[in-house]
Structure formats: structure tokens, C-alpha cells
Protein backbone atom coordinates (compact mmCIF):
# COMPACT_ATOMS: atom_id res chain seq x y z
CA UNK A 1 23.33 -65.78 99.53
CA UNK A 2 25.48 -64.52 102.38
CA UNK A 3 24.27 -60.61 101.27
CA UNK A 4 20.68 -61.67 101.24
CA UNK A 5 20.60 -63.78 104.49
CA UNK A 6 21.91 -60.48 106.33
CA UNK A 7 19.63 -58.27 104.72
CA UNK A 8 16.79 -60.70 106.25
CA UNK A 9 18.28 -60.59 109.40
CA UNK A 10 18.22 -56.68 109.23
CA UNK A 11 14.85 -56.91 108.17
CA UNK A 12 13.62 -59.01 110.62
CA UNK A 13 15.29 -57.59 113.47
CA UNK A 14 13.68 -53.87 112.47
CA UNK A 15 10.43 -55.77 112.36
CA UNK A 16 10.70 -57.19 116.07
CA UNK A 17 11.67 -53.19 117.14
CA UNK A 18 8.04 -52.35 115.54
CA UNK A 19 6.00 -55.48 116.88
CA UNK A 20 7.81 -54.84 120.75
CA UNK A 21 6.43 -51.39 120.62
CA UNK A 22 3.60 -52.29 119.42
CA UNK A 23 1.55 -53.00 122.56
CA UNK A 24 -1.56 -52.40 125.23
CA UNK A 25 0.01 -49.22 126.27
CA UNK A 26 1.12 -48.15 123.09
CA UNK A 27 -2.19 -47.92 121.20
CA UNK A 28 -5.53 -49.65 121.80
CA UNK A 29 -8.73 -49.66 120.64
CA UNK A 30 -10.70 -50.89 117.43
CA UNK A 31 -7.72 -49.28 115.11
CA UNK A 32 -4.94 -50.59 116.71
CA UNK A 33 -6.37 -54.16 116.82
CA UNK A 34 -7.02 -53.99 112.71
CA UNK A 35 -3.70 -52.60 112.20
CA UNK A 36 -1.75 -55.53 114.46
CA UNK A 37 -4.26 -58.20 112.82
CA UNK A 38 -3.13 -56.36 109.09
CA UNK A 39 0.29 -56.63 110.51
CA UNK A 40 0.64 -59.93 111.99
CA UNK A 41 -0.77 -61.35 108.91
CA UNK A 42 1.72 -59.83 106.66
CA UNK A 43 4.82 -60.51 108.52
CA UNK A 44 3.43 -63.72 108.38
CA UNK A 45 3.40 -63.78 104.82
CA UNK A 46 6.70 -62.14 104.77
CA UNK A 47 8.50 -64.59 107.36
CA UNK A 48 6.89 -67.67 104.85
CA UNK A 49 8.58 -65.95 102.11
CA UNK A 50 12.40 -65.52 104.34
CA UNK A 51 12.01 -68.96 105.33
CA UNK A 52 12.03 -70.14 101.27
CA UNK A 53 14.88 -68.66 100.61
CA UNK A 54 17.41 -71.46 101.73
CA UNK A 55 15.55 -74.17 99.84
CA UNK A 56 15.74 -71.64 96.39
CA UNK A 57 19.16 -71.39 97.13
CA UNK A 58 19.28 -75.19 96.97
CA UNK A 59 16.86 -75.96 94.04
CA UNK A 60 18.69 -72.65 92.12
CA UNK A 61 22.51 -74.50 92.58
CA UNK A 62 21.14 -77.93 91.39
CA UNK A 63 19.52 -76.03 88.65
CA UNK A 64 22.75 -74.36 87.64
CA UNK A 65 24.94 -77.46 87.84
CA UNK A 66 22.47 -79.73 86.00
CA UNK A 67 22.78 -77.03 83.39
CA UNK A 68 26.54 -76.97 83.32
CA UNK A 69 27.00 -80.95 83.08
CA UNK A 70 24.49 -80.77 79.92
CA UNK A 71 26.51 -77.87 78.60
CA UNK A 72 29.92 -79.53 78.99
CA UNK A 73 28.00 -82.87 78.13
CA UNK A 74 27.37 -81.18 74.28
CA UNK A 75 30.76 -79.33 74.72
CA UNK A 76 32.66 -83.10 74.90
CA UNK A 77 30.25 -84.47 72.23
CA UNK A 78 31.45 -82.15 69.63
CA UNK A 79 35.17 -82.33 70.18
């Protein structure tokens, strides 16, 4: 998880370089405000889907330990 939290925080931190460019003197006009609404709504989309991770992590470890128990539950039973 360690690998994938980084790779967030890369990706996020590019992101923030292209929204603090992003601004009145950088581009105005009827274009630029479609493009930072098409934007904003998809790093917010994006930033919904980073901030899941942890609680996958969470529900995926449970997952895999409720499958070992049964597994070593049926591995007992038939000794």
C-alpha cells in the first residue's frame, strides 16, 4: 500500500503544479473557464477515488484474513 500511497502523492502533487498555473493571467475567456470546470470536476472525481483507497486497504485485509481462518478452519477439520 506503501507503493500506491506515494504514487498518489506524486500524482497529486503534479496535479496542484497544473491547477497553480492554471489562473486569470494564464488563460481566460469562455475556453479556459470550460476546461477548469472539465478539470475541477475530474480531479474531483479522481481525489474521491484517492481518498477510497485506505478504507479498500482495510475491507481487502479483513477480506484476506476471513479467508485464511476458513481455510485453516477446513485445513484443522480434516486432520
Amino acid at each position: 500500500m506503501e507503493t500506491i500511497e506515494t504514487a498518489v502523492s506524486d500524482v497529486r502533487a503534479a496535479l496542484k503544479k497544473v491547477h497553480d498555473v492554471m489562473g486569470a493571467k494564464t488563460w481566460v475567456g469562455p475556453s479556459a473557464d470550460s476546461w477548469a470546470t472539465d478539470f475541477n470536476g475530474r480531479m474531483s472525481s479522481l481525489s474521491r477515488l484517492f481518498d477510497s483507497f485506505p478504507a479498500e486497504e482495510q475491507r481487502l485485509i479483513a477480506k484476506a484474513q476471513k479467508d485464511q481462518a476458513a481455510s485453516d478452519s477446513k485445513t484443522q477439520g480434516q486432520s
